[in-house]
C-alpha atoms as a PDB file:
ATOM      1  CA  UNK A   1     101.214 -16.946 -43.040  1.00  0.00           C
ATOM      2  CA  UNK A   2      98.807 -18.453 -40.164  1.00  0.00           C
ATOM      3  CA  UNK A   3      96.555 -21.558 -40.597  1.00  0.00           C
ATOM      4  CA  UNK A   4      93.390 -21.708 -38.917  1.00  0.00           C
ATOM      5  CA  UNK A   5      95.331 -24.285 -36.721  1.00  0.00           C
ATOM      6  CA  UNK A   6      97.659 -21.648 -35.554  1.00  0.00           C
ATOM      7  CA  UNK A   7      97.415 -19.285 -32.537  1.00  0.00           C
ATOM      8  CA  UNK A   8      94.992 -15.952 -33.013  1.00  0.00           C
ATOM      9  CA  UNK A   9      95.735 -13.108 -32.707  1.00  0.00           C
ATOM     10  CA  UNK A  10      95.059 -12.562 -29.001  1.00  0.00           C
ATOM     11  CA  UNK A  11      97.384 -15.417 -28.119  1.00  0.00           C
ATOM     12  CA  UNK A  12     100.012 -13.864 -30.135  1.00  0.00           C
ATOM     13  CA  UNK A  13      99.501  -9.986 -28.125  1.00  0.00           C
ATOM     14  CA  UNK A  14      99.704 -12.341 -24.919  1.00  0.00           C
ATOM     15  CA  UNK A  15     102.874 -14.263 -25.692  1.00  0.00           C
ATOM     16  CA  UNK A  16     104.363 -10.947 -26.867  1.00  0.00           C
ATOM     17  CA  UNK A  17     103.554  -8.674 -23.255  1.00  0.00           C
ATOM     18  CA  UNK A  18     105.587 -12.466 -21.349  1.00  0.00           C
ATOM     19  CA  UNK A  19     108.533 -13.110 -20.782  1.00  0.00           C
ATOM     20  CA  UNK A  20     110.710 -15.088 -23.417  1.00  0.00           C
ATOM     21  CA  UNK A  21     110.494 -18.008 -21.672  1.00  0.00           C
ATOM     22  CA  UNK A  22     106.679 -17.562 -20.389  1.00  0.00           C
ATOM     23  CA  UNK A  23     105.741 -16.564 -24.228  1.00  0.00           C
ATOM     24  CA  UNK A  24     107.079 -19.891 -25.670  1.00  0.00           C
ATOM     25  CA  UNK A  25     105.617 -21.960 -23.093  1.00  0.00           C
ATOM     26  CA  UNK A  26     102.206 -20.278 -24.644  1.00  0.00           C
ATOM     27  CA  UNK A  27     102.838 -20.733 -27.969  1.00  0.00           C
ATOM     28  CA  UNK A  28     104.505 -24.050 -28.053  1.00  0.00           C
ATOM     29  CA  UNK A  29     101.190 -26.384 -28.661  1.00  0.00           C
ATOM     30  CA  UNK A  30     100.770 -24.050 -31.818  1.00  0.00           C
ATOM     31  CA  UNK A  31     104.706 -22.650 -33.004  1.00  0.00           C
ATOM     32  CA  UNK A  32     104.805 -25.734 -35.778  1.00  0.00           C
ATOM     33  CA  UNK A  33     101.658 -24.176 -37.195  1.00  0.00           C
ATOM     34  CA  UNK A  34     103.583 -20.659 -37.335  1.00  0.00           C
ATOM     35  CA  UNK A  35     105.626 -18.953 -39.866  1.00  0.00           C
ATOM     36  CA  UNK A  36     108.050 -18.898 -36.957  1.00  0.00           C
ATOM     37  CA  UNK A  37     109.479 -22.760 -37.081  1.00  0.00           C
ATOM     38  CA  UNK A  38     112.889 -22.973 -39.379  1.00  0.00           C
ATOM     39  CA  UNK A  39     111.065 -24.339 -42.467  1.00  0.00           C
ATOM     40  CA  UNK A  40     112.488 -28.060 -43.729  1.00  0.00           C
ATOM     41  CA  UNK A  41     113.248 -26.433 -46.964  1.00  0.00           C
ATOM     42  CA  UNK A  42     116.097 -24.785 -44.690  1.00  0.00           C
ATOM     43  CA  UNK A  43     116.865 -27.932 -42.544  1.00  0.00           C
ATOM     44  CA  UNK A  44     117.378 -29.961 -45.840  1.00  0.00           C
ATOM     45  CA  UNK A  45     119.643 -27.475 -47.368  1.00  0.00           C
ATOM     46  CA  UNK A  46     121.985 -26.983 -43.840  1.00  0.00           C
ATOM     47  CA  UNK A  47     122.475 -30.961 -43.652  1.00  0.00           C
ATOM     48  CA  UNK A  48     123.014 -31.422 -47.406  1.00  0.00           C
ATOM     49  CA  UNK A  49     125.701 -28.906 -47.378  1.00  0.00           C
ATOM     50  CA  UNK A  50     127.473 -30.366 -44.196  1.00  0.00           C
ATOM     51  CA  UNK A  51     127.334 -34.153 -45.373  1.00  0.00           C
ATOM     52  CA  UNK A  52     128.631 -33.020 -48.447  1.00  0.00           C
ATOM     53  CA  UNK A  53     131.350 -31.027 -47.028  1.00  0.00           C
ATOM     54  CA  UNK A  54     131.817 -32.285 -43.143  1.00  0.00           C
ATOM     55  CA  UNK A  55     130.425 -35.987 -43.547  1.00  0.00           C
ATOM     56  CA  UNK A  56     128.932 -37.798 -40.561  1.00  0.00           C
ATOM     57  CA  UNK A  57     129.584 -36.628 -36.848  1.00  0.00           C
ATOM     58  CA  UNK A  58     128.959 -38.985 -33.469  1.00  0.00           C
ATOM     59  CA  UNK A  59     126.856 -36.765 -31.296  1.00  0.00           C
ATOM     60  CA  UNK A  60     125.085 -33.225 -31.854  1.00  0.00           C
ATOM     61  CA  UNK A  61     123.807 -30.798 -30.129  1.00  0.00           C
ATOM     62  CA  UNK A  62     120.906 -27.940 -31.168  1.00  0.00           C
ATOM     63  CA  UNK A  63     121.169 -24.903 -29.156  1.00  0.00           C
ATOM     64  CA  UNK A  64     117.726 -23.631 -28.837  1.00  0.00           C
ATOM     65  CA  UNK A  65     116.276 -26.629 -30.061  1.00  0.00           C
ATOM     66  CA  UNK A  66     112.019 -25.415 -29.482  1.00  0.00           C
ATOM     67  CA  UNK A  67     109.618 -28.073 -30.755  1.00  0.00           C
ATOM     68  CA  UNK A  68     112.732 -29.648 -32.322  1.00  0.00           C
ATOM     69  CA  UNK A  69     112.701 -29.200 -35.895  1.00  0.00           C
ATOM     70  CA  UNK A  70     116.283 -29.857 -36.120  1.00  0.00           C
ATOM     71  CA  UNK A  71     116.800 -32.939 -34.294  1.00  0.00           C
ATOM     72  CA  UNK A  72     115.798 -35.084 -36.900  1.00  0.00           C
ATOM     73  CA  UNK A  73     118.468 -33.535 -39.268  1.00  0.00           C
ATOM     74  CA  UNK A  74     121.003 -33.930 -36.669  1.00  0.00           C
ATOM     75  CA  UNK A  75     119.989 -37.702 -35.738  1.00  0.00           C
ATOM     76  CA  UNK A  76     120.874 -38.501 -39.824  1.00  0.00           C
ATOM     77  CA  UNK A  77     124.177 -36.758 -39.692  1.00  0.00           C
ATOM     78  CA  UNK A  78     125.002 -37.988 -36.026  1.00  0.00           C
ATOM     79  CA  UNK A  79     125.643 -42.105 -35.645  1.00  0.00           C
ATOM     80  CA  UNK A  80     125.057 -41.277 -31.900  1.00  0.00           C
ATOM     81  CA  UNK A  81     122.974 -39.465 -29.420  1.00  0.00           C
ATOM     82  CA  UNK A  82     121.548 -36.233 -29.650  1.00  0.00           C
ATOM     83  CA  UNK A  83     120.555 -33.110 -27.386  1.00  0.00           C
ATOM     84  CA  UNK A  84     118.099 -30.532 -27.376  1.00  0.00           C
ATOM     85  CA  UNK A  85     118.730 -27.317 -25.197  1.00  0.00           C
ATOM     86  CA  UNK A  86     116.005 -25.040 -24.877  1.00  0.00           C
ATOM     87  CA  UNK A  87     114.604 -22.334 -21.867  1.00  0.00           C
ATOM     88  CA  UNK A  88     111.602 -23.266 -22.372  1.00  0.00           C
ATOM     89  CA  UNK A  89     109.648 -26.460 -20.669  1.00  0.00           C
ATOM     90  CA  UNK A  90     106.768 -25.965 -23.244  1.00  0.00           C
ATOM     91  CA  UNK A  91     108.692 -26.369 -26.424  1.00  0.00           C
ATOM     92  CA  UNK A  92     110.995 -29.223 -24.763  1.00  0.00           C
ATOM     93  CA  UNK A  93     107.805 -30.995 -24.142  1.00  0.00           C
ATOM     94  CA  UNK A  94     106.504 -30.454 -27.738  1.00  0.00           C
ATOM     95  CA  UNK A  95     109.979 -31.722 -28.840  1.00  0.00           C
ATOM     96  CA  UNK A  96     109.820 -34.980 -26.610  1.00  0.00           C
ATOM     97  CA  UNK A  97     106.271 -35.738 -28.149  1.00  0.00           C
ATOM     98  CA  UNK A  98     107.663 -35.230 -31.614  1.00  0.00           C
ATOM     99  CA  UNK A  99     110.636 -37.439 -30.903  1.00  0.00           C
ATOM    100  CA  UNK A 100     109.463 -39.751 -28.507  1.00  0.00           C
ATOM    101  CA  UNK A 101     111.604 -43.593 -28.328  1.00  0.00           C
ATOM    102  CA  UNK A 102     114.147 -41.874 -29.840  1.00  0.00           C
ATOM    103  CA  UNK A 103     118.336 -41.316 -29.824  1.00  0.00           C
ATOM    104  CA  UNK A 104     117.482 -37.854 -28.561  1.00  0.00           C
ATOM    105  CA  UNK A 105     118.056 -36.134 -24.810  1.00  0.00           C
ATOM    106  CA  UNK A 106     116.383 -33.222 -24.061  1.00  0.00           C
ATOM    107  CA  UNK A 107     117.236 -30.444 -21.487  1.00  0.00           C
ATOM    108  CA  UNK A 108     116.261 -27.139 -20.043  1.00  0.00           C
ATOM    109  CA  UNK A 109     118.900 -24.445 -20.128  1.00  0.00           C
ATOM    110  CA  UNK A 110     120.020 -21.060 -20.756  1.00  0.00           C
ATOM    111  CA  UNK A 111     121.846 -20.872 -24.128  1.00  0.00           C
ATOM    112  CA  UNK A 112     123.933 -18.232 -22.834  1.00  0.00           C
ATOM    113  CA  UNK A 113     125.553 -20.625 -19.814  1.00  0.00           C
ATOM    114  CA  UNK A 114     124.951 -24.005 -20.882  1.00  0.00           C
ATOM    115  CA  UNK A 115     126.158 -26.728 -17.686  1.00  0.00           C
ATOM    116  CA  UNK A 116     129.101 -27.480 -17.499  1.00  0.00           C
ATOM    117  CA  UNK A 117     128.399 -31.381 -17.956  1.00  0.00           C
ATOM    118  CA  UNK A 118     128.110 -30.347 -21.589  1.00  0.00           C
ATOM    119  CA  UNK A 119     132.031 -29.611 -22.006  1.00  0.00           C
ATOM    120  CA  UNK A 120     133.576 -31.520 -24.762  1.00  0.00           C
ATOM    121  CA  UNK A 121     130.142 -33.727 -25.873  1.00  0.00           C
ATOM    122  CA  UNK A 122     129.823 -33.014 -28.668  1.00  0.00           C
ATOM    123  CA  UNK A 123     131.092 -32.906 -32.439  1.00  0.00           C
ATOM    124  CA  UNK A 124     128.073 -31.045 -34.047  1.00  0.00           C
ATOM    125  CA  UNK A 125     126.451 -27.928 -32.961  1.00  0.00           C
ATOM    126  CA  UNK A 126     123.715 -26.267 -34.621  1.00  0.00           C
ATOM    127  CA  UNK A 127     121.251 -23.282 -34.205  1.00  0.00           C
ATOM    128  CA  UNK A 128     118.156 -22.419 -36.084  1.00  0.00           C
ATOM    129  CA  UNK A 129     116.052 -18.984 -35.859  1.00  0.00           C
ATOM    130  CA  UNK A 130     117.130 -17.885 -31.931  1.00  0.00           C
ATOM    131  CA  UNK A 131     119.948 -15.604 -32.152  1.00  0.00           C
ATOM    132  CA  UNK A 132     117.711 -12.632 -32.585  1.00  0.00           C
ATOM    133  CA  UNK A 133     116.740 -13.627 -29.297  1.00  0.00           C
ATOM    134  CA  UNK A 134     120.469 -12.558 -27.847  1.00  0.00           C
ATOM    135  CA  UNK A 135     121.327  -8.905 -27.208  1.00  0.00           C
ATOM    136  CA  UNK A 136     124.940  -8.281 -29.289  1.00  0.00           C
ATOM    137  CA  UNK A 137     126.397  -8.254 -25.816  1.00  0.00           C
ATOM    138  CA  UNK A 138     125.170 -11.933 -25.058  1.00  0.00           C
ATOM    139  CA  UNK A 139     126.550 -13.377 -27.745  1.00  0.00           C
ATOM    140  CA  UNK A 140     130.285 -13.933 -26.626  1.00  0.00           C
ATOM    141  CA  UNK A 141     128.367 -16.104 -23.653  1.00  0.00           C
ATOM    142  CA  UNK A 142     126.616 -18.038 -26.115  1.00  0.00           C
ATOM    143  CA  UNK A 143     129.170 -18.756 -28.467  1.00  0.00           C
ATOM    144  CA  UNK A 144     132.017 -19.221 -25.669  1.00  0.00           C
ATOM    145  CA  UNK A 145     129.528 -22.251 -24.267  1.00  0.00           C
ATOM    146  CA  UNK A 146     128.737 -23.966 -27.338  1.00  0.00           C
ATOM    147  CA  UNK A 147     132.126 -23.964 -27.940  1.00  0.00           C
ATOM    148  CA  UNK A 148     132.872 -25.446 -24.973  1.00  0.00           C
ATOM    149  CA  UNK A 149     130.427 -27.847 -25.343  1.00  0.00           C
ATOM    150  CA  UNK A 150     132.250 -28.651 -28.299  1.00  0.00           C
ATOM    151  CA  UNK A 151     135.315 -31.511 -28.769  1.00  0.00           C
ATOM    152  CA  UNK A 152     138.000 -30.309 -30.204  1.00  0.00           C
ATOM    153  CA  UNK A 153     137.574 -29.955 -34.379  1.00  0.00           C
ATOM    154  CA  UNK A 154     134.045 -29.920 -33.511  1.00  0.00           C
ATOM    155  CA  UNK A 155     132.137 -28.160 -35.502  1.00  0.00           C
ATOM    156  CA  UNK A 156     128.719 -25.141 -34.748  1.00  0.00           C
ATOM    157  CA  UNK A 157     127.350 -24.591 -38.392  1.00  0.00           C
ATOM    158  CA  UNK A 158     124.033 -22.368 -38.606  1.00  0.00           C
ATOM    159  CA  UNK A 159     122.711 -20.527 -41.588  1.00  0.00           C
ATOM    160  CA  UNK A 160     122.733 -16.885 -42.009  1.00  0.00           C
ATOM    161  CA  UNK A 161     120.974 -14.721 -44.468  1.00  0.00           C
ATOM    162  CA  UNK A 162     122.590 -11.652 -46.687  1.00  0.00           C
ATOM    163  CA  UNK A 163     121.563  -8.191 -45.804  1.00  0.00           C
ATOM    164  CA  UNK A 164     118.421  -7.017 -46.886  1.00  0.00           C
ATOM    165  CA  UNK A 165     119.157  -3.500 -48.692  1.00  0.00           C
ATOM    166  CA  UNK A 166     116.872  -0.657 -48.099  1.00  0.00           C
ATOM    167  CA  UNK A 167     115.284  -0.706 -51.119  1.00  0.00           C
ATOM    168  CA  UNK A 168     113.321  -3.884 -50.824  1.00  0.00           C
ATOM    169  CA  UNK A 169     110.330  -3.604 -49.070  1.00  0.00           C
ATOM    170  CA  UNK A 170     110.804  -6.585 -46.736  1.00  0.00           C
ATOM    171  CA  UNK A 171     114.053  -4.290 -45.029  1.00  0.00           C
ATOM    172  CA  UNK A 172     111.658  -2.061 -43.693  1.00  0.00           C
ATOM    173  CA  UNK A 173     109.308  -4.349 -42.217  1.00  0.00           C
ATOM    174  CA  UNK A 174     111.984  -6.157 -40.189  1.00  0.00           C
ATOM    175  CA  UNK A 175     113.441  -2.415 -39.132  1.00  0.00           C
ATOM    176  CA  UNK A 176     109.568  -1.523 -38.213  1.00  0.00           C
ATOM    177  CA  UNK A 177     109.028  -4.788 -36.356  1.00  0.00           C
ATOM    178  CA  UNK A 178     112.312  -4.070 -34.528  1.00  0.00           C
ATOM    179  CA  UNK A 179     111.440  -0.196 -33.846  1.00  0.00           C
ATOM    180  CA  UNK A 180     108.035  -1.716 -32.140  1.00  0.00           C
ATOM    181  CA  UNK A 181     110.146  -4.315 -30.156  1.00  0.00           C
ATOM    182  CA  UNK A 182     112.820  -1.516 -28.911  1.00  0.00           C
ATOM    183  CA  UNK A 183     109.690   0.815 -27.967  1.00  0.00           C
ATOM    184  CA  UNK A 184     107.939  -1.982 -26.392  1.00  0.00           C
ATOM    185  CA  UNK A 185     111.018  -3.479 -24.063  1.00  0.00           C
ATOM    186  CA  UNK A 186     111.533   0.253 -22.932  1.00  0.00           C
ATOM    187  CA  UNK A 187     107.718   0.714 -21.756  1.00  0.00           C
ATOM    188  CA  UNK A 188     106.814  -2.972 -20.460  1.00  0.00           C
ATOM    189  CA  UNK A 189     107.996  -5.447 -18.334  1.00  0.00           C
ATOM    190  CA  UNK A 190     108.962  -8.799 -18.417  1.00  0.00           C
ATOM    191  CA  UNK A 191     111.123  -8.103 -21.537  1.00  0.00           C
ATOM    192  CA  UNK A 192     110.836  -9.846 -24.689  1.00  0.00           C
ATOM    193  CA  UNK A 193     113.784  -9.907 -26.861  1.00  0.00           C
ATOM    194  CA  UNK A 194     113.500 -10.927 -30.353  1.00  0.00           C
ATOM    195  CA  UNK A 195     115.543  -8.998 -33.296  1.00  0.00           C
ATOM    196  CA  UNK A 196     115.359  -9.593 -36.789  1.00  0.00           C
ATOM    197  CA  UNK A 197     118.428  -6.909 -37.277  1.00  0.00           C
ATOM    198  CA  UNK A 198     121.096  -7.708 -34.299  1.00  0.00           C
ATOM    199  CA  UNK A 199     122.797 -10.596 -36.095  1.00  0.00           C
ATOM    200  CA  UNK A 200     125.065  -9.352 -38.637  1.00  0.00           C
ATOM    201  CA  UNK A 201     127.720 -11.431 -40.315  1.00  0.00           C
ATOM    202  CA  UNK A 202     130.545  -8.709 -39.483  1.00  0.00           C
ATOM    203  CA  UNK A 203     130.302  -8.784 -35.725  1.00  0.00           C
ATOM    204  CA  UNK A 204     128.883 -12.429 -35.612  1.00  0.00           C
ATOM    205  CA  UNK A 205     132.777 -13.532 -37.025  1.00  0.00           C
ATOM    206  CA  UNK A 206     134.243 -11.064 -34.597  1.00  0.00           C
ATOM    207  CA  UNK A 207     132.624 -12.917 -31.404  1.00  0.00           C
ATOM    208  CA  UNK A 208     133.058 -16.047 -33.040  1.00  0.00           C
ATOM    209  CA  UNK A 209     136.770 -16.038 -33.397  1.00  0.00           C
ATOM    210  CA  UNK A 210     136.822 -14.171 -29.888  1.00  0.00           C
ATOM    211  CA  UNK A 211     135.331 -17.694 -28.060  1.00  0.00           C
ATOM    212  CA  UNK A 212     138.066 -19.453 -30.280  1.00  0.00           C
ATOM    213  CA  UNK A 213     136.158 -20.764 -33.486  1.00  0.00           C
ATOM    214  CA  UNK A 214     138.481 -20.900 -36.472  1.00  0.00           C
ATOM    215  CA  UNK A 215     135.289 -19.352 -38.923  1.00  0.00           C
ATOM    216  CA  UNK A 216     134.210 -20.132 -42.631  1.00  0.00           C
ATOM    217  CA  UNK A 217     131.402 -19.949 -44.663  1.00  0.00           C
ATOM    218  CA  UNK A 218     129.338 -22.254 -47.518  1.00  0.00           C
ATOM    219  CA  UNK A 219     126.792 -21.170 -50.225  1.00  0.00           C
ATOM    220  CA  UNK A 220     123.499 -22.652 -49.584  1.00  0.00           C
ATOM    221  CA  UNK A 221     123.325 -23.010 -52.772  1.00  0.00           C
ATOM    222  CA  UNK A 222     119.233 -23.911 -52.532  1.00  0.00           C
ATOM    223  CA  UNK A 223     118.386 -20.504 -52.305  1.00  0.00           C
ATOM    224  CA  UNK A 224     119.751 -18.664 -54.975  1.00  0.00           C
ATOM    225  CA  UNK A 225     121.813 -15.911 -55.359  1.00  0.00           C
ATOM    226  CA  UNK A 226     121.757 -12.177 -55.033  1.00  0.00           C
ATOM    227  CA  UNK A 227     121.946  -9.779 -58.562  1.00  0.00           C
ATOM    228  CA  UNK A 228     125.329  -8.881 -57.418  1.00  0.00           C
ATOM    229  CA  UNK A 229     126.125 -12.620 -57.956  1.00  0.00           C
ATOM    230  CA  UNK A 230     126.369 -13.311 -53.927  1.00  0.00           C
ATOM    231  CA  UNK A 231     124.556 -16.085 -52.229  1.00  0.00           C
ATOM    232  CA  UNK A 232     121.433 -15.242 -50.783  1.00  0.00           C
ATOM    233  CA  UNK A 233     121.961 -17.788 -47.921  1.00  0.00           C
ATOM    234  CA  UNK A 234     125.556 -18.958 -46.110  1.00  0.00           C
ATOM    235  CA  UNK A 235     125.987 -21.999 -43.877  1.00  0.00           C
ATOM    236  CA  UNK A 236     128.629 -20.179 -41.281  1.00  0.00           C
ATOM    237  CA  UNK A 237     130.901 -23.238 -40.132  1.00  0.00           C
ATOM    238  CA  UNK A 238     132.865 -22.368 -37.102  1.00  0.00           C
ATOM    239  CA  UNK A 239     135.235 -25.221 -35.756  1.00  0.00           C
ATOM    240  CA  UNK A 240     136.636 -25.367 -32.402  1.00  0.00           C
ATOM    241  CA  UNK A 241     140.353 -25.523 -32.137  1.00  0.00           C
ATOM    242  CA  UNK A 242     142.334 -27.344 -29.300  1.00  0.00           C
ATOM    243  CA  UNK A 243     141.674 -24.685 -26.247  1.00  0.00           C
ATOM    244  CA  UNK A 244     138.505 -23.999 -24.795  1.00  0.00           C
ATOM    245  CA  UNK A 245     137.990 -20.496 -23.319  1.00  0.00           C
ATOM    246  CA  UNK A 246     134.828 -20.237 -21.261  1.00  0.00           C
END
């Protein structure tokens, strides 16, 4: 899962016992090298499905943007400028070196109260891999500022996986790795929240339709589908309607 390029092992137990913001400052000269970054097999699938089904959009916006794997999807399905939010200065800088000279802004923010000179920007939001870093309780804040952000029809499409039943082996590596995350934010400080099992599709719908969203989802049709004839993968597309609660 790690090339010899990637960070070791010790880098990994540092970044773990910082802060969120402190770890990916760490790890951001080395995350591309990490099973961590959203692979492109993803980012191809979430911007064939919305061309196909949404078109193009004028300007986007990726919440939680890191070294900015998704900008370059969102500069093909934008005609206009694009933004990168992320808390941390290390992975905005990776991002800036990766897209240097190019129709993209980048800026340093909390995804869970995003400035105010974002309101009404923006007709494309999209998210990749961070909302296991949100408590349950932090999502309405996250979802009532991107849709904010948001004009009105806009749309905030990211990709979200079926559950995982208990039978497969990979269910209880993603409950252990949560179980060691619980038990480590309870005996250390700085926390370091990151979830693999906080994000489920149920609630997600609730607290998007809460912040105002109008919600449905797409097969990502790339990835298969389950034996009970489900898709393995759904694009959610949540589109903002004419108010904006915030």
């Amino acid at each position: 899962m790690f090339t010899s390029q990637g960070p070791t092992l010790r880098e990994l137990a540092v970044q773990a016992l910082s802060s969120i913001e402190r770890g990916y400052d760490l790890l951001a000269p080395k995350f591309d090298r990490t099973p961590f970054r959203t692979p492109d097999r993803m980012l191809d699938a979430v911007e064939e499905t919305l061309a196909r089904h949404e078109g193009t959009f004028d300007t986007g916006l990726d919440v939680c943007c890191g070294t900015g794997a998704g900008l370059g999807m969102l500069q093909r399905l934008c005609r206009g400028r694009v933004t990168g939010v992320d808390l941390s200065s290390g992975m905005l800088t990776e991002a800036g070196l990766a897209h240097r000279e190019k129709r993209v802004d980048l800026l340093r923010a909390d995804a869970r109260a995003l400035p105010a000179a974002l309101d009404n920007s923006y007709d494309l939001a999209v998210s990749f891999g961070a909302f296991g870093h949100f408590l349950p309780a932090e999502r309405p804040a996250v979802f009532s500022g991107v849709h904010a952000a948001l004009r009105p029809g806009g749309v905030f499409a990211f990709p979200i996986g079926a559950p995982i039943p208990p039978s497969r082996p990979a269910w209880w590596a993603l409950a252990g790795f949560d179980a060691a995350m619980r038990v480590r934010n309870a005996v250390w400080r700085p926390p370091f929240v990151m979830y693999y099992r906080t994000f489920p599709f149920g609630p997600v719908r609730t607290d998007l339709r809460a912040a105002g969203f109008t919600v449905e989802t797409l097969p990502l049709h790339h990835f298969g589908r389950r034996p009970d004839g489900t898709p393995s993968w759904r694009l959610v597309v949540a589109r903002r309607g004419a108010e904006a609660p915030r």
